[in-house]
Protein backbone atom coordinates (compact mmCIF):
# COMPACT_ATOMS: atom_id res chain seq x y z
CA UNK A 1 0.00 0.00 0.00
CA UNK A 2 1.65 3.23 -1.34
CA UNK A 3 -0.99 5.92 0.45
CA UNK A 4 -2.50 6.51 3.64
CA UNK A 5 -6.38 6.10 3.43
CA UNK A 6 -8.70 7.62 5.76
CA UNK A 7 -12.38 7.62 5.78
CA UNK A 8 -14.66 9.22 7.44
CA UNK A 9 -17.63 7.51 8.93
CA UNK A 10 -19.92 10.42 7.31
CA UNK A 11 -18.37 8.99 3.91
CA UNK A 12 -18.50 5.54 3.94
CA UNK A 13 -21.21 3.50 2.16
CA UNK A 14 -23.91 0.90 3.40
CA UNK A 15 -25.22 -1.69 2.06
CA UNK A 16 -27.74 -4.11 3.40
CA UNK A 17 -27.87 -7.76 2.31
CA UNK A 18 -31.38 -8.35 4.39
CA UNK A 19 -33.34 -6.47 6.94
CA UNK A 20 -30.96 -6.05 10.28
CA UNK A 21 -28.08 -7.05 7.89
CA UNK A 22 -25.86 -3.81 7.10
CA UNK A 23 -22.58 -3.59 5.55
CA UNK A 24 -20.34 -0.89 6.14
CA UNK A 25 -17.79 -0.42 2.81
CA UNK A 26 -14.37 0.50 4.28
CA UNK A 27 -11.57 -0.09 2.04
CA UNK A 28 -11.46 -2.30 -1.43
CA UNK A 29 -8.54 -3.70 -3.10
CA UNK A 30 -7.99 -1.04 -5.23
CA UNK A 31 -7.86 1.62 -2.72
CA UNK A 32 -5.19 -0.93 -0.66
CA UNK A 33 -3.08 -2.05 -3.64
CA UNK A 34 -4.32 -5.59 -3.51
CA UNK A 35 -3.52 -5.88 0.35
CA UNK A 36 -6.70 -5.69 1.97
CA UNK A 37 -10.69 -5.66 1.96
CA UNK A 38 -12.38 -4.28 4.83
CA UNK A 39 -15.51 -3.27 5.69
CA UNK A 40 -18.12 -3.80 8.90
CA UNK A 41 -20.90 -6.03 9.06
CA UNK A 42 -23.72 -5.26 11.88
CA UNK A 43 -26.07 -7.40 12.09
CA UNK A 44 -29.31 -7.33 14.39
CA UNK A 45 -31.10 -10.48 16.58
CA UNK A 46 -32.98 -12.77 14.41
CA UNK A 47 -30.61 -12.06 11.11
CA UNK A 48 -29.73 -15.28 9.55
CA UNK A 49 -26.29 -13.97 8.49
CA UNK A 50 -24.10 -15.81 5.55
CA UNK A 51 -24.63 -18.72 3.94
CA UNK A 52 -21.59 -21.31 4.81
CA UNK A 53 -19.19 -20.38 1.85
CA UNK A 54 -15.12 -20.57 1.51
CA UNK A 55 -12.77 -18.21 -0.77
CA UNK A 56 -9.84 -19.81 -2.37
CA UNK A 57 -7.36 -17.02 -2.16
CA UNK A 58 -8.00 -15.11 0.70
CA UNK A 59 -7.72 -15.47 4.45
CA UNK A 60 -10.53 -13.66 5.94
CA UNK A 61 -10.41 -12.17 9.25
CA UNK A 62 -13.29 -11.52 11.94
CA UNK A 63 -13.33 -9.02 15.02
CA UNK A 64 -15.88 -8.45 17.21
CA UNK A 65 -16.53 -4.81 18.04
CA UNK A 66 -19.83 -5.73 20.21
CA UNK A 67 -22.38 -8.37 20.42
CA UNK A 68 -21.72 -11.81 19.84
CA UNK A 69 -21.08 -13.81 16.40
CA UNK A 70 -21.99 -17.27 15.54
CA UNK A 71 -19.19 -18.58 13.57
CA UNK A 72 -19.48 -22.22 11.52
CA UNK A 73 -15.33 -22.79 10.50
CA UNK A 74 -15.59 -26.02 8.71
CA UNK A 75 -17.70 -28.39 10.79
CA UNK A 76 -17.18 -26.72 14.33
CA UNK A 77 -19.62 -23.80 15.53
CA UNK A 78 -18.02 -20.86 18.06
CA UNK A 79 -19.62 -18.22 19.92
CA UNK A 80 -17.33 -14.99 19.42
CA UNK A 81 -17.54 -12.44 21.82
CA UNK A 82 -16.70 -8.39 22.37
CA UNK A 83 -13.13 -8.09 21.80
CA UNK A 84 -12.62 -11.92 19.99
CA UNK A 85 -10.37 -12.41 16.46
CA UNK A 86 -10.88 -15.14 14.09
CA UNK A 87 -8.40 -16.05 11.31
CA UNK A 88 -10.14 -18.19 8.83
CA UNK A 89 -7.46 -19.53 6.23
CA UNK A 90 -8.30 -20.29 2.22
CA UNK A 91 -10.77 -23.14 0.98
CA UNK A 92 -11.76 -23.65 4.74
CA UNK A 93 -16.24 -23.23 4.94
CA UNK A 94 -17.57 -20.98 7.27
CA UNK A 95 -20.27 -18.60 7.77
CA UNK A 96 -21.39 -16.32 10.22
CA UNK A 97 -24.40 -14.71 12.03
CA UNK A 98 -25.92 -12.91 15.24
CA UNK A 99 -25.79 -15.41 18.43
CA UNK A 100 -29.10 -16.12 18.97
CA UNK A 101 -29.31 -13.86 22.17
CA UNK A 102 -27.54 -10.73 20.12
CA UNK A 103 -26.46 -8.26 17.80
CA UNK A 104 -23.18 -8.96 16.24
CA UNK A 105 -21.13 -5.83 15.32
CA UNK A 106 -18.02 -6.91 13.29
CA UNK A 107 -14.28 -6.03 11.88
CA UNK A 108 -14.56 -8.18 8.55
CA UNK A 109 -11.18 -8.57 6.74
CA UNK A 110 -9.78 -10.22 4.06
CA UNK A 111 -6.17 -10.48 2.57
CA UNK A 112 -4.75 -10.69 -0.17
CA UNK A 113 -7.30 -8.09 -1.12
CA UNK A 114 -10.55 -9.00 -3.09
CA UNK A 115 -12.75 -7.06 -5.08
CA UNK A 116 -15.83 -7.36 -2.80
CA UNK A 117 -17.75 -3.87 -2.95
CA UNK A 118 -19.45 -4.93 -6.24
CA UNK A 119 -20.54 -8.07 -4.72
CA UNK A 120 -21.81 -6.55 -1.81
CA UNK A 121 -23.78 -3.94 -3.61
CA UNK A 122 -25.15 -7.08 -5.80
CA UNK A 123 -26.44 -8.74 -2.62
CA UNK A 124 -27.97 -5.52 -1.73
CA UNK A 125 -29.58 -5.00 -5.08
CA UNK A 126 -30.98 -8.84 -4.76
CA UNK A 127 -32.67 -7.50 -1.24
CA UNK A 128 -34.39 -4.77 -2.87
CA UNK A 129 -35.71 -7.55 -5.55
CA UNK A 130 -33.74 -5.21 -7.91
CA UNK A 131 -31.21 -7.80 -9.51
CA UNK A 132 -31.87 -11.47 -9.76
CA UNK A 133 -30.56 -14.38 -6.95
CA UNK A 134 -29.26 -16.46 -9.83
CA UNK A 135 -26.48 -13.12 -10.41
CA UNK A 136 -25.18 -14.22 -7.03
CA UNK A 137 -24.13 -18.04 -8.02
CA UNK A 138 -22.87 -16.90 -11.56
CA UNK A 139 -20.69 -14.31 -9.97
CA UNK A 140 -18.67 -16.96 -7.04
CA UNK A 141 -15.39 -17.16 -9.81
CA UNK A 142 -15.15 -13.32 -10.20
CA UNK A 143 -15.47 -12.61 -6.48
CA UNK A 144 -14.17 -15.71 -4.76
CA UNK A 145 -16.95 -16.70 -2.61
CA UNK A 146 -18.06 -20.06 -3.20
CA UNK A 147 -21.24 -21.77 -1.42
CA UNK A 148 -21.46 -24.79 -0.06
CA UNK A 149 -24.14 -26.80 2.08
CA UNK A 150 -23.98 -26.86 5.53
CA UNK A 151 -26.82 -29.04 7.44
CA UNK A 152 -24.65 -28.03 10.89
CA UNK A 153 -24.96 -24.32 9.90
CA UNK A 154 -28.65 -24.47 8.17
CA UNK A 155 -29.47 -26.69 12.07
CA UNK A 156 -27.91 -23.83 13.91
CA UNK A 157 -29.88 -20.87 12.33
CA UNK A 158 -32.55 -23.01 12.57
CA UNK A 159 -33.36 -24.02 9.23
């Protein structure tokens, strides 16, 4: 990364994948040179949260600013709390969601960078029924994010 980048909470975009599910845009690959992908994920009681999914290049990083998080990492489910980190490494499944007894407000990183804005806005467009569901399968090769079935994760949200 060749330049400082700051920016200000008045500036930075949300997006919302579902109802209690917001997504704070921080910093994308190309503003980090490749290095990083940040952004914040709040999400209320009740929100189902991610599908269980892996990335093949990227180890993606989780820290929990309040709340609690729900976290599937391959077949094991944890409970992370207010002030707990989470390294998830390449190819590994996991998804994520409120604790049943909580908002989740979360530090989501990933590096090597990946271009993830554009898919986040396309989730958001899918919530507002403005771009079709089937976008979000055809797109898993151009944004690394790559779902997979998990009966121990669809159990735990209760589904």
């Amino acid at each position: 990364m060749s330049e400082t980048i700051l920016l200000r909470a008045a500036d930075a975009e949300v997006v919302s994948d579902a109802p209690g599910s917001d997504i704070t845009l921080l910093a994308d690959s190309n503003t980090t040179d490749g290095g990083f992908t940040t952004n914040r994920a709040t999400l209320k009681q009740g929100v189902f949260g991610t599908p269980a999914h892996f990335h093949t290049r990227a180890t993606e990083f989780f820290f929990v600013l309040e709340g609690k998080l729900q976290v599937l990492v391959d077949e094991d489910l944890h409970t992370l709390e207010k002030g707990d980190f989470l390294a998830v490494p390449p190819r590994v499944p996991h998804a994520f969601g409120p604790a049943d007894d909580s908002d989740a407000d979360v530090l989501v990183t990933f590096t090597p960078g990946m271009d993830r804005f554009d898919y986040y806005r396309l989730l958001d467009r899918v919530a507002r029924g403005e771009a079709d569901p089937k976008e979000i399968a055809a797109s898993s090769k151009q944004y690394d994010n790559h779902y997979v079935d998990s009966p121990i994760w669809r159990a735990a949200r209760g589904q």
